[in-house]
Protein backbone atom coordinates (compact mmCIF):
# COMPACT_ATOMS: atom_id res chain seq x y z
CA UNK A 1 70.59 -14.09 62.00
CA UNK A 2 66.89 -13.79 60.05
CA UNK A 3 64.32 -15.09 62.78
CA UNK A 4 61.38 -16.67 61.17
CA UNK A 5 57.55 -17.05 61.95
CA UNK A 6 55.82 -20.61 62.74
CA UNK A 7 55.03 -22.38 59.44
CA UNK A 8 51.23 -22.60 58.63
CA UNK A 9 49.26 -23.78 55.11
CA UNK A 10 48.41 -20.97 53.49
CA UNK A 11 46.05 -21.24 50.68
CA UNK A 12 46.88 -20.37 47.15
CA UNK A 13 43.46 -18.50 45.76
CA UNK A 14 42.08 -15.45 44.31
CA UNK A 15 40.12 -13.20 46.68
CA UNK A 16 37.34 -14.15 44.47
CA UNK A 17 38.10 -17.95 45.41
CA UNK A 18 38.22 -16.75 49.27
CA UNK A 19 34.73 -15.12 48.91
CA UNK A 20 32.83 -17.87 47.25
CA UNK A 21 34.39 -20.70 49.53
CA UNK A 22 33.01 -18.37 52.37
CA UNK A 23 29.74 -17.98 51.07
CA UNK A 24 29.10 -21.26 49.91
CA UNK A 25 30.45 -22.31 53.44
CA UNK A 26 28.52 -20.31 55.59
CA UNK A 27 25.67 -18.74 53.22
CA UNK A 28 23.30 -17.65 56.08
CA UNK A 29 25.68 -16.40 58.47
CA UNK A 30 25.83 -12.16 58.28
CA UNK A 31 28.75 -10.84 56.46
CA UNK A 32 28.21 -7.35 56.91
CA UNK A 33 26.15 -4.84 59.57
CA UNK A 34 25.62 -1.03 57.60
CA UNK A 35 22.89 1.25 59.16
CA UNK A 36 20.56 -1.62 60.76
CA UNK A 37 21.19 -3.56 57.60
CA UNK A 38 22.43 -6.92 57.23
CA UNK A 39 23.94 -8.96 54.44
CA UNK A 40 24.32 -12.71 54.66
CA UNK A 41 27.19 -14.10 53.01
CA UNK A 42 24.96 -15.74 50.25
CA UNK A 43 23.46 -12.07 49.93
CA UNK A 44 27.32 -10.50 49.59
CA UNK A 45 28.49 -13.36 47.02
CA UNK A 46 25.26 -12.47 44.58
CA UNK A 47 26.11 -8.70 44.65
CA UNK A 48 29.66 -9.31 43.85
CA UNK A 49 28.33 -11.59 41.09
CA UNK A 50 26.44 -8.93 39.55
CA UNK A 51 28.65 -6.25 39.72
CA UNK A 52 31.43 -8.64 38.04
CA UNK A 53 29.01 -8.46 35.28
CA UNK A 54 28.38 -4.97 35.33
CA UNK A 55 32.30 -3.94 35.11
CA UNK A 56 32.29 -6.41 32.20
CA UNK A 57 29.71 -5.15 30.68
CA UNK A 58 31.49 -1.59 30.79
CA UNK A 59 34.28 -2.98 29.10
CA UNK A 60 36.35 -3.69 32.15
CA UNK A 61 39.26 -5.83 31.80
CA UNK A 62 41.72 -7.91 33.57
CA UNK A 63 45.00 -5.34 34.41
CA UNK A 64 42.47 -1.77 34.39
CA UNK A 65 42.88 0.26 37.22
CA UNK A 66 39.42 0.98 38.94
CA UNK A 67 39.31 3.59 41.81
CA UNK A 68 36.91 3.18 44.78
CA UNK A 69 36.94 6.57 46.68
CA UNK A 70 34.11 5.93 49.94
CA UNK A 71 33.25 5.55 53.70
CA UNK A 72 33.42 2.44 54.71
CA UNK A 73 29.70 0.73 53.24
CA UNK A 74 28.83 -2.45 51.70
CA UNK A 75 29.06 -0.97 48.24
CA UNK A 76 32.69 -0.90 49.11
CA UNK A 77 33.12 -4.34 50.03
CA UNK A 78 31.29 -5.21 47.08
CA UNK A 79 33.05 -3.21 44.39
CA UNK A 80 36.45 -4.39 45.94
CA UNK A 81 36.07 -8.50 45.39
CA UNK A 82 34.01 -7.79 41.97
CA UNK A 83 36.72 -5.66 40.39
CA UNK A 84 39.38 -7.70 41.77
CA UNK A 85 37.36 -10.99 40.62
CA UNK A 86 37.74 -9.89 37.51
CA UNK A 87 41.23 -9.46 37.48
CA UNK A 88 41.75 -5.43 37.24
CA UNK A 89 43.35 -3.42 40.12
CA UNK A 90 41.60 -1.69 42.91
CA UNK A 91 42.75 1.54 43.59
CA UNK A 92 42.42 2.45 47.02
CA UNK A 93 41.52 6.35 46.83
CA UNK A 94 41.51 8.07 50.18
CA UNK A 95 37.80 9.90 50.48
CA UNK A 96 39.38 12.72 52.35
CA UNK A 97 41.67 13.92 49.50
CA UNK A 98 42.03 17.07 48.37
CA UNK A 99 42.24 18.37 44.46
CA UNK A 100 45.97 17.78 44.17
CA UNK A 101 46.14 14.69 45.92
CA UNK A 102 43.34 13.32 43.68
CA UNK A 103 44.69 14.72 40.58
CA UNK A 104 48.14 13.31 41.06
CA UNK A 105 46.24 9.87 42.21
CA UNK A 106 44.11 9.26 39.16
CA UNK A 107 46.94 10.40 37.19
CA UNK A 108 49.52 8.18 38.40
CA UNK A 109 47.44 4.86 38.49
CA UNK A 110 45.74 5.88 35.73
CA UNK A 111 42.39 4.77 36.35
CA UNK A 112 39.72 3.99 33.72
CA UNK A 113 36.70 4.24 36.28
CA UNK A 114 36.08 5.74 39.78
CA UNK A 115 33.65 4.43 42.30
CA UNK A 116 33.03 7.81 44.54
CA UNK A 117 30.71 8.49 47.70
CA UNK A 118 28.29 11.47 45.91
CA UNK A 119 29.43 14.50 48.02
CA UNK A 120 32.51 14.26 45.96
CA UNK A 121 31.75 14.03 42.78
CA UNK A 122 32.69 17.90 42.03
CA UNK A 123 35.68 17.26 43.13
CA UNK A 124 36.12 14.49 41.35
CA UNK A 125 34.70 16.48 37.94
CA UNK A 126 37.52 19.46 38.50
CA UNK A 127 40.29 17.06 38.51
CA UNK A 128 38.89 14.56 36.16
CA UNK A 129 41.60 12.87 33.71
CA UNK A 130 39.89 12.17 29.99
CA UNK A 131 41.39 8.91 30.35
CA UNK A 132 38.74 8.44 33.35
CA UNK A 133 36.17 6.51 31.09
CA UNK A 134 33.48 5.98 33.77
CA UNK A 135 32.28 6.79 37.22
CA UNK A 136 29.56 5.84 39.11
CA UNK A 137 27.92 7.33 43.03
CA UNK A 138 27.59 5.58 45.81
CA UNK A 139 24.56 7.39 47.51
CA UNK A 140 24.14 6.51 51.71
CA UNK A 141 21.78 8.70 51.81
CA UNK A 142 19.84 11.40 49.93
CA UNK A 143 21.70 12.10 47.24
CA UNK A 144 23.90 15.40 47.06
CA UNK A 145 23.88 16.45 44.16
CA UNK A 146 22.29 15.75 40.42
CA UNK A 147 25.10 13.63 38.63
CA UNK A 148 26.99 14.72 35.71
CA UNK A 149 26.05 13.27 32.36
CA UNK A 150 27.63 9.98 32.03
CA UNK A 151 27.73 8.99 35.33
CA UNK A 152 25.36 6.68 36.86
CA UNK A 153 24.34 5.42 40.69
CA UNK A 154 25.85 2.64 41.81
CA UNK A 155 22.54 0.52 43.09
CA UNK A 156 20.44 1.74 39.86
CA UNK A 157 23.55 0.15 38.00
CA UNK A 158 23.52 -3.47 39.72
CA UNK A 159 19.88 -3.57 39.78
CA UNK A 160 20.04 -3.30 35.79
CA UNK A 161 22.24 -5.84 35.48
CA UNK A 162 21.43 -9.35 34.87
CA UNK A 163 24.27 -12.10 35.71
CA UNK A 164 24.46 -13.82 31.98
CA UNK A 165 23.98 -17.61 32.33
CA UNK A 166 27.38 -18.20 30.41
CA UNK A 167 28.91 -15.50 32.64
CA UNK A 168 32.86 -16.97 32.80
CA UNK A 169 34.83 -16.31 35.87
CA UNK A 170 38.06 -15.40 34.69
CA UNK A 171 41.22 -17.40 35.73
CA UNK A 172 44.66 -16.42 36.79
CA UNK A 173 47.35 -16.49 38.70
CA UNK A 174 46.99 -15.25 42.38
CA UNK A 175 50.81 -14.93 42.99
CA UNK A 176 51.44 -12.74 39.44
CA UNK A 177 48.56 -10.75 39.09
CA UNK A 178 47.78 -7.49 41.29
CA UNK A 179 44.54 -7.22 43.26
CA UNK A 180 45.23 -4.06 44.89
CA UNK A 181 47.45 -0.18 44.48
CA UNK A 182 47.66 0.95 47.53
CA UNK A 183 49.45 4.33 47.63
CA UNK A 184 52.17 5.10 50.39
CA UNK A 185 55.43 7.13 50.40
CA UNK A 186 57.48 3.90 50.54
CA UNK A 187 60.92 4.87 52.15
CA UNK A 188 61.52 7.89 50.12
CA UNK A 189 60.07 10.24 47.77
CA UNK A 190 56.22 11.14 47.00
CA UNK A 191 53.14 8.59 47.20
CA UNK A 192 53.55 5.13 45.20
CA UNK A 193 51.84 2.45 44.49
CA UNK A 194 52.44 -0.08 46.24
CA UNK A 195 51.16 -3.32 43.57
CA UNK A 196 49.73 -6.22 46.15
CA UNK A 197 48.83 -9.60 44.22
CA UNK A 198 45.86 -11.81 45.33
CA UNK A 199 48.61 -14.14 46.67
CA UNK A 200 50.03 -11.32 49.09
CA UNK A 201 46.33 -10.20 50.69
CA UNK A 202 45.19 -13.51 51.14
CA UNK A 203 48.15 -14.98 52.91
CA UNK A 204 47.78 -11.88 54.85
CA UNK A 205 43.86 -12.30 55.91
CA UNK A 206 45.64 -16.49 57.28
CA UNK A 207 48.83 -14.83 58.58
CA UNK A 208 46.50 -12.59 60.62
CA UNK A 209 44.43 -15.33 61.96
CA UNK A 210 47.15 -16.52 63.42
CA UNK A 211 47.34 -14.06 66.08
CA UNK A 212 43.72 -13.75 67.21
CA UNK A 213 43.33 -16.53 70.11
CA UNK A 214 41.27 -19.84 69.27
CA UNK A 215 40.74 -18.00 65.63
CA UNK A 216 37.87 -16.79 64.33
CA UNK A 217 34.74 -17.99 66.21
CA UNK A 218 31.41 -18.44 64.57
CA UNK A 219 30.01 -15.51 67.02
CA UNK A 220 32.53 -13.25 66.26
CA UNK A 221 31.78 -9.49 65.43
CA UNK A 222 34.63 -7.26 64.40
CA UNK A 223 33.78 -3.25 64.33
CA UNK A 224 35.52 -1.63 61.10
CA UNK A 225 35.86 1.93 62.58
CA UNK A 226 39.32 2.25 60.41
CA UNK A 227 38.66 3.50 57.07
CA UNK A 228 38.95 0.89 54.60
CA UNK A 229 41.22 2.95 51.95
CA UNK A 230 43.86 2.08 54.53
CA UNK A 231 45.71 -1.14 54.11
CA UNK A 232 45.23 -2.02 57.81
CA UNK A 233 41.53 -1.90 57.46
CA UNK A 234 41.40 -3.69 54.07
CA UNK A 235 43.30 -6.69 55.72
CA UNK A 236 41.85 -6.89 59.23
CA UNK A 237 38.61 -5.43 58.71
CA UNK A 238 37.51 -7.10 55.48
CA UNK A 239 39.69 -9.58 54.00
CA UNK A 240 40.27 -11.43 57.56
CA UNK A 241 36.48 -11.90 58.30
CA UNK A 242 35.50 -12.76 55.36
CA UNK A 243 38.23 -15.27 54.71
CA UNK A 244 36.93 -17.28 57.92
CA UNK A 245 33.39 -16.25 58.35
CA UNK A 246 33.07 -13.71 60.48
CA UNK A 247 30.24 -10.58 60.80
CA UNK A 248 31.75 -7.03 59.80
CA UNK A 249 30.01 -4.39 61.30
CA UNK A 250 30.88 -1.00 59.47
CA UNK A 251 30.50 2.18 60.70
CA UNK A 252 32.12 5.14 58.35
CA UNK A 253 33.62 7.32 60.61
CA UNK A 254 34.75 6.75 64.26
CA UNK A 255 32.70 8.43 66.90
CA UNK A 256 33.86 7.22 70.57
CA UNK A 257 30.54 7.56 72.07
CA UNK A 258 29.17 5.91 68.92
CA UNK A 259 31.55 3.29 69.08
CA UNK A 260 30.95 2.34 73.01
CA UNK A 261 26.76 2.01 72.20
CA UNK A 262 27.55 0.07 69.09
CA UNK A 263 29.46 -2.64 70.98
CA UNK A 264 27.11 -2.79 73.58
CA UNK A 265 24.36 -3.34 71.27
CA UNK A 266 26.19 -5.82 68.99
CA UNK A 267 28.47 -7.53 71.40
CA UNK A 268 31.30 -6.89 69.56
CA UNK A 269 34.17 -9.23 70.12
CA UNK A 270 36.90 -8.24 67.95
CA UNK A 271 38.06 -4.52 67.50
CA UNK A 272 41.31 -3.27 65.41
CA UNK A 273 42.16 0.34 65.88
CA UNK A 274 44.78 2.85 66.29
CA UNK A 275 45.82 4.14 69.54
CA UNK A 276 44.43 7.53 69.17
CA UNK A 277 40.91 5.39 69.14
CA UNK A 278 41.82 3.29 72.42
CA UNK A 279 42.87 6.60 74.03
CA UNK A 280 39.08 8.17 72.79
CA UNK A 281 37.04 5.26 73.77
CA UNK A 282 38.67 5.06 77.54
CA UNK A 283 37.85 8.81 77.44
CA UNK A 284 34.36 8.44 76.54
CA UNK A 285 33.18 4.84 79.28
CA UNK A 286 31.24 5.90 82.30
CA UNK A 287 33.22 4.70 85.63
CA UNK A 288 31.79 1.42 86.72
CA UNK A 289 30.76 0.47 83.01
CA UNK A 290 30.77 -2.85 81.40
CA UNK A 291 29.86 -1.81 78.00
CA UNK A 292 33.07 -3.00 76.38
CA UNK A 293 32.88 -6.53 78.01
CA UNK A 294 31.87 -8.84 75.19
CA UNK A 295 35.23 -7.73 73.65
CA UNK A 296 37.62 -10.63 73.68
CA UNK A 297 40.62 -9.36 71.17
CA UNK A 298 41.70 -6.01 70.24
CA UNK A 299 44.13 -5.05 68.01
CA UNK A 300 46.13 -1.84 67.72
CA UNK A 301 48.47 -0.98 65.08
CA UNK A 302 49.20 2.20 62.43
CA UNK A 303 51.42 3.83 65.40
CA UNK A 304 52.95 2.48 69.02
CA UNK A 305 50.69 2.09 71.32
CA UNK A 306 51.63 4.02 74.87
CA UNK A 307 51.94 1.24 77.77
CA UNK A 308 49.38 2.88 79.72
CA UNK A 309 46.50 3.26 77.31
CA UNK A 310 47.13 -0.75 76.56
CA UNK A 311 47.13 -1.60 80.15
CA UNK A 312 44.10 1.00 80.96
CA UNK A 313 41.65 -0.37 77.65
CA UNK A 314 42.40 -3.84 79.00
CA UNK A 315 41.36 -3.28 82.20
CA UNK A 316 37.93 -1.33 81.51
CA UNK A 317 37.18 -4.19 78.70
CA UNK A 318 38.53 -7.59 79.75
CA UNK A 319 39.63 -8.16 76.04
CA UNK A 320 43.43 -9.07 74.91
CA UNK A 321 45.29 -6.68 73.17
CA UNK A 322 47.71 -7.52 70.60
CA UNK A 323 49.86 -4.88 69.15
CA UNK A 324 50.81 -5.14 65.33
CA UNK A 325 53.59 -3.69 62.85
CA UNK A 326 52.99 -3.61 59.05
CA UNK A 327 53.53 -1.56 56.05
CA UNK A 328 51.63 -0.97 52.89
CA UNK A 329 54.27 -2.93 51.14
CA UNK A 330 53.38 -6.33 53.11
CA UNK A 331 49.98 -6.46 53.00
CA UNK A 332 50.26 -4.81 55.96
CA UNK A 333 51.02 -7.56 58.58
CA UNK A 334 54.45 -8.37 59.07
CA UNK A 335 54.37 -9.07 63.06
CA UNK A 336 52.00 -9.42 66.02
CA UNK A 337 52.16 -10.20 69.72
CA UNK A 338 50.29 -13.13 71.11
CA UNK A 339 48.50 -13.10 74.68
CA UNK A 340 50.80 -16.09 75.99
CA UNK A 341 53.91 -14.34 74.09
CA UNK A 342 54.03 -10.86 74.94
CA UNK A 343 56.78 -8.06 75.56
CA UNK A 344 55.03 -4.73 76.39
CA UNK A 345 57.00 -2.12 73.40
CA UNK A 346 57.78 -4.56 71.15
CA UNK A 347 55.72 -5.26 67.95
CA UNK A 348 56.25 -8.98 68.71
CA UNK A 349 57.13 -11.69 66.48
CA UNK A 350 57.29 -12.05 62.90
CA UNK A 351 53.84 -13.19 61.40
CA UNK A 352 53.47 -17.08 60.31
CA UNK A 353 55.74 -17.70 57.18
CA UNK A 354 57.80 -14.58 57.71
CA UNK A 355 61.37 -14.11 58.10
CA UNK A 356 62.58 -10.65 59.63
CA UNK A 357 66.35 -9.86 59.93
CA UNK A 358 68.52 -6.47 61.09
CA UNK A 359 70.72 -4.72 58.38
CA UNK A 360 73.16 -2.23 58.52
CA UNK A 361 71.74 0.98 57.55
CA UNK A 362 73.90 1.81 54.83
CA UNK A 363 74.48 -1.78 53.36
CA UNK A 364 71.48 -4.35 53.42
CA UNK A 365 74.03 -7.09 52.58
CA UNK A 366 75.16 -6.86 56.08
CA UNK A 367 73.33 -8.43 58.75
CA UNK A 368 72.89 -7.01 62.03
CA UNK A 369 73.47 -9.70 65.41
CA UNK A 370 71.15 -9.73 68.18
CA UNK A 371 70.39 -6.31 70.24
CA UNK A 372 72.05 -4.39 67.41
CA UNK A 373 70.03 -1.76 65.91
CA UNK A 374 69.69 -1.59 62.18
CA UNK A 375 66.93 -1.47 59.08
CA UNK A 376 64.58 -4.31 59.85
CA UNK A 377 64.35 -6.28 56.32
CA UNK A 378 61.46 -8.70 55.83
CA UNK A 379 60.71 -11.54 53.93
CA UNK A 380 57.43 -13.50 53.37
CA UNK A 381 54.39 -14.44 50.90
CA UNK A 382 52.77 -10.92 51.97
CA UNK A 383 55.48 -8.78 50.37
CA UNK A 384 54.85 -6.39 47.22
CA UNK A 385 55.30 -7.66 43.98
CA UNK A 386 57.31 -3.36 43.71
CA UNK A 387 55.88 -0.37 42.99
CA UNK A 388 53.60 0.56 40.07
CA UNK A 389 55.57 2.30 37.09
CA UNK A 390 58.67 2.72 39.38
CA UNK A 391 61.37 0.25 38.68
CA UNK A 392 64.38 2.56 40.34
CA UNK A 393 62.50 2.91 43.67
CA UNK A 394 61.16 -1.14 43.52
CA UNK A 395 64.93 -2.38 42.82
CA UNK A 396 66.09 0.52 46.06
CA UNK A 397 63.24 -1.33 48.65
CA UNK A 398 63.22 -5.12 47.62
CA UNK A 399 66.65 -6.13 47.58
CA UNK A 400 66.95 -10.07 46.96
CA UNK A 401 63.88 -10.54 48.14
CA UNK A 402 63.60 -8.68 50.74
CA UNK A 403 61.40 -5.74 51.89
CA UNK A 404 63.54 -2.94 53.44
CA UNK A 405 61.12 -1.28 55.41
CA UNK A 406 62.90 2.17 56.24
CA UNK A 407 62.83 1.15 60.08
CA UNK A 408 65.43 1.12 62.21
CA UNK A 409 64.57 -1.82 65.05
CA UNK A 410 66.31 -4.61 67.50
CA UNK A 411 65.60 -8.14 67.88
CA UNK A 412 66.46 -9.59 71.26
CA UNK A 413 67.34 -13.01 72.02
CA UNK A 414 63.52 -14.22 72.36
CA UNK A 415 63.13 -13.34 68.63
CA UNK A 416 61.28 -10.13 69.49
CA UNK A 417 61.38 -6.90 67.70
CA UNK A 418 61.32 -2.95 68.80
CA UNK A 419 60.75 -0.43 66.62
CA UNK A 420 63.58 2.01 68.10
CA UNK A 421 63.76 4.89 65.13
CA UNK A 422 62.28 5.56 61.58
CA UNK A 423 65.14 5.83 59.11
CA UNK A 424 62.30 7.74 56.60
CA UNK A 425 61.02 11.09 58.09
CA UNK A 426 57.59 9.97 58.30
CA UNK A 427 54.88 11.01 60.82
CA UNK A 428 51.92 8.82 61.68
CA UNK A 429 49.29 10.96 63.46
CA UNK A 430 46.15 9.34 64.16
CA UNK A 431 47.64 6.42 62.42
CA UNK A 432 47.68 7.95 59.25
CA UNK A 433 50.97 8.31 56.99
CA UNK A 434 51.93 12.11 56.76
CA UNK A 435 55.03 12.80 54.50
CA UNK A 436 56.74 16.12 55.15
CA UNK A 437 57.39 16.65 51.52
CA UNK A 438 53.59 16.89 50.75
CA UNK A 439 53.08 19.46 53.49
CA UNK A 440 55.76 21.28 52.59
CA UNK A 441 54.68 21.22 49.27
CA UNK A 442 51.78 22.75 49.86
CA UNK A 443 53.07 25.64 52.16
CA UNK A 444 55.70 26.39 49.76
CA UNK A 445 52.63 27.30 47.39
CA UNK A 446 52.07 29.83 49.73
CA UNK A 447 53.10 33.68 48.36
CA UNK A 448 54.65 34.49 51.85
CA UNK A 449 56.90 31.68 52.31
CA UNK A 450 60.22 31.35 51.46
CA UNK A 451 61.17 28.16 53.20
CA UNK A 452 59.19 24.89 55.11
CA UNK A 453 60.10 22.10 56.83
CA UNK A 454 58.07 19.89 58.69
CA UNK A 455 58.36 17.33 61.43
CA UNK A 456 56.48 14.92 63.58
CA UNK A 457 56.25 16.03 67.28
CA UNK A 458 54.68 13.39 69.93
CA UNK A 459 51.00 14.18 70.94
CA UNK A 460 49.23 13.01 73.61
CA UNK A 461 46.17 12.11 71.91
CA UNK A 462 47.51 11.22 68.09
CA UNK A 463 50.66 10.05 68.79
CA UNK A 464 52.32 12.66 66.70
CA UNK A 465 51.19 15.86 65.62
CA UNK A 466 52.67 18.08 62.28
CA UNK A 467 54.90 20.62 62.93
CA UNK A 468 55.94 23.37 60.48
CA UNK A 469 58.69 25.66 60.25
CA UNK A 470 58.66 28.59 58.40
CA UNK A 471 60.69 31.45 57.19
CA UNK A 472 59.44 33.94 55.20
CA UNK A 473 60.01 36.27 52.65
CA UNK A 474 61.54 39.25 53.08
CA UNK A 475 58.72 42.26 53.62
CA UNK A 476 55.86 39.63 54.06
CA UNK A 477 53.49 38.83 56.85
CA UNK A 478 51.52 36.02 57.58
CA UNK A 479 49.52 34.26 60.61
CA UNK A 480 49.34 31.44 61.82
CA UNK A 481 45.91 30.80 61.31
CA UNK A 482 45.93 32.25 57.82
CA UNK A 483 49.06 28.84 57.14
CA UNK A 484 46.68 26.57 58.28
CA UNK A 485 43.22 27.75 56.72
CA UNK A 486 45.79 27.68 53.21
CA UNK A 487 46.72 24.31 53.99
CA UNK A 488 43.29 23.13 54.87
CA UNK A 489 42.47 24.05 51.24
CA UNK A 490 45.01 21.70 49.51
CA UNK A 491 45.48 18.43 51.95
CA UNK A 492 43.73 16.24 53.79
CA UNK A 493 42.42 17.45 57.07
CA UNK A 494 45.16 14.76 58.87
CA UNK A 495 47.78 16.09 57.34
CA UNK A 496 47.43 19.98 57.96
CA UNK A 497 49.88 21.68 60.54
CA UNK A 498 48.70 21.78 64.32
CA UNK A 499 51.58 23.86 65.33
CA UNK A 500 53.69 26.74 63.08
CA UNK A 501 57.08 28.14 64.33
CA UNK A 502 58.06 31.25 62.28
CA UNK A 503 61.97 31.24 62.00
CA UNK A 504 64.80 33.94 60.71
CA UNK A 505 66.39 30.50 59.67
CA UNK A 506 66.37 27.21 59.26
CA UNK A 507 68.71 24.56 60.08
CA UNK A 508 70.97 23.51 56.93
CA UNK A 509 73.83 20.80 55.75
CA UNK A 510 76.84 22.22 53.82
CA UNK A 511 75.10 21.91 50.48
CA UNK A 512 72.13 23.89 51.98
CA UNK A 513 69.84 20.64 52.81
CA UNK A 514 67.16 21.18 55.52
CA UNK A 515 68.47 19.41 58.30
CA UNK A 516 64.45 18.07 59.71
CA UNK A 517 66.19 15.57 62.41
CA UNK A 518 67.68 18.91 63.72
CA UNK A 519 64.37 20.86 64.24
CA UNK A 520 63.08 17.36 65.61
CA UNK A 521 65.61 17.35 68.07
């Protein structure tokens, strides 16, 4: 039996529309804290205003794809409601990419223009597609590098635009057209893009709300430590604050003992993270200190969060912590935990307007009964509209309207869920998304090695850590240390092997498939 959410209004708007109701709401109140800056929402709704101009101007148009590839800064924020406001896509690039990843990216998406933090320009230039019409730097500092010809700074390019007094908003539909690509492995396969309309992120900024106790208060300063490329940032970071009002204060990468002065100083009262950051921060706090006491909520999702590290971070802060389950396909949020409604290992229960159900593994017309284990299905306004350019894999992962979300799970008889086994192979270390395939990818590149295979194994510290196992060619030699330093060259640092395990042989089915869940086991 599907188990459903509590019904709420949810408003039917453009994340343009959510902006400007903000700002016209609140215009003096701080929407964003960057380096001892601060940006009122009055101040944020102008620079989005502009820069809606300035893609125009460019020849920008409702349905392009438009890249933004930084650290979390206000010229993010920015370019994310002004491209969306317009009606293109954003394409959320991660900044930590290497060549391949980016070239298959841009490639995929096909984007028209690129919004890049200037230390990675050249490696934007050695991948760059001619269908790439325009990019433009964001500088945080001195700049890098001279740019390329063509290419221009982002400030110099708002400050040289002028908002035309005719300038048109344009106008459509919130539930048809997509705000947001945001790239994932899905269930199966290599990185899609997964096509999120204005309808889905909004509801998803409300549906959050829902779970932070008394809502968002006028006082309220989230931290956004997570890196907004990742769909758990985007929604509780950016689009949940600014949706009710609240202060962001961005820092663009996550230093513990940066963190724990910046809270101090701020009073931060709301902080969404990923366990391996909750695990840091309790590292990093003196004994006896109360530095983490204006913190009232927390949030953890991205991976499960070990009982003790919730129970410990509660205790040295005084805040409630909710743990979360999403995926890029919903937005993220699908379900959250409340403080009165709480099971310690479960993800909770399904998020306002959402329906969640069990399914037999191997036919999702069959529902599961209570304490059964199955594929959790979901249901709700927050779901994908499918993948971009990938009918095959859309029809495979909605299926009548429901999201199969490649997680095996039970729902007891209180309606909440536990994530009990990943049907897909994938790893989240850190709380990032590691597919084996693009590892082994990338070590099968390698002139020594005959066969890879790659699995999660737990970690104290990031949950999981990647594994490889490798057999090599007859006659050749390799280190360890040489595998990694190769794979450090083509992936992302989060995704590189910790641990290698040379083998004569590797696990296989009859037909000579890998067997992963073997080596796993």
């Amino acid at each position: 039996m599907a188990i459903r959410g509590p019904e709420i209004t949810l408003p039917n708007q453009t994340l343009y529309e959510m902006l400007k109701q903000t700002a016209l709401r609140v215009p003096d109140h701080r929407a964003l804290i960057f380096a001892n800056q601060e940006i009122t929402y009055q101040q944020l709704h102008q620079h989005v205003l502009t820069a809606m101009a300035a893609f125009c101007e460019l020849g920008i148009e409702a349905g392009d794809r438009v890249g933004i590839m930084l650290p979390n800064c206000p010229q993010y924020v920015i370019a994310y409601y002004a491209i969306t406001g317009i009606g293109a896509m954003v394409v959320q690039v991660n900044p930590m990419s290497a060549a391949p990843e980016l070239d298959y990216l841009l490639n995929d998406s096909g984007c028209k223009m690129l919004i890049a933090y200037d230390p990675l320009i050249p490696l934007v230039q050695s991948v760059r597609p001619s269908f790439l019409e325009h990019l433009v730097a964001v500088r945080l500092g001195p700049a890098t590098a001279a740019l390329p010809d063509g290419a221009v700074w982002f400030d110099e390019w708002l400050a040289g635009t002028t908002v035309p007094a005719d300038f048109q908003i344009p106008s459509f539909d919130p539930a048809e057209t997509v705000a947001v690509l945001q790239y994932t492995g899905g269930t199966t396969g290599r990185s899609k893009g997964a096509m999120l309309t204005h309808r889905n992120v909004v509801a998803n900024a409300h549906q959050s709300a829902y779970f932070v106790p008394g809502g968002i208060q006028p006082n309220d300063v989230g931290l956004c430590a997570l890196p907004l490329f990742h769909v758990y940032a985007m929604t509780i970071c950016m689009n949940l604050p600014i949706a009710f009002g609240g202060t962001s204060l961005m820092v663009p990468r996550f230093d513990a003992k940066e963190i724990v002065s910046l809270i101090e100083r701020y009073q931060v009262t709301m902080f969404p993270g990923v366990p391996t950051m909750y695990v840091a921060l309790t590292q990093v706090l003196t004994p006896g200190s109360d530095a983490l006491r204006s913190l009232r909520v927390c949030n953890s999702g991205g991976a499960p969060l070990p009982v003790q590290v919730l129970h410990r971070f509660e205790e040295l802060s005084g805040a409630v912590m909710a743990e979360g389950y999403g995926l890029s396909e919903s937005s993220p949020v699908t379900h959250s935990s409340l403080k009165e409604r709480r099971k310690v290992g479960s993800i909770g229960i399904p998020a306002p307007n959402t329906e969640a159900k069990i399914v037999a593994v191997d036919d999702p017309a069959k529902e599961l009964p209570v304490g059964e284990p199955g594929e959790l299905a979901i249901r709700g306004p927050q779901v994908m509209k499918g993948y971009w350019n990938r009918p095959e894999e859309t029809a495979r992962t909605l299926v009548d309207g429901w999201l199969l979300t490649g997680d095996i799970a039970v729902i007891d008889e209180d309606g909440f869920t536990f994530i009990v086994d990943r049907k897909k192979d994938l790893i989240i270390a850190s709380g990032y998304n590691v597919y084996p395939r693009d590892v082994e990818e990338a070590l099968y590149q390698h002139p020594a090695v005959l066969e890879a295979a790659v699995v999660g194994v737990p970690d104290d510290y990031r949950g999981e850590t990647v594994k490889a196992f490798i057999v090599l060619k007859p006659g050749m030699t390799v280190t360890e240390e040489e595998l990694i330093a190769f794979c450090r060259e083509n992936l992302a640092a989060y995704k590189v092997p910790r641990l290698i395990e040379f083998r004569d042989e590797l696990p296989k089915t009859a037909v000579g498939k890998i067997l992963r869940r073997g080596l796993k086991a």
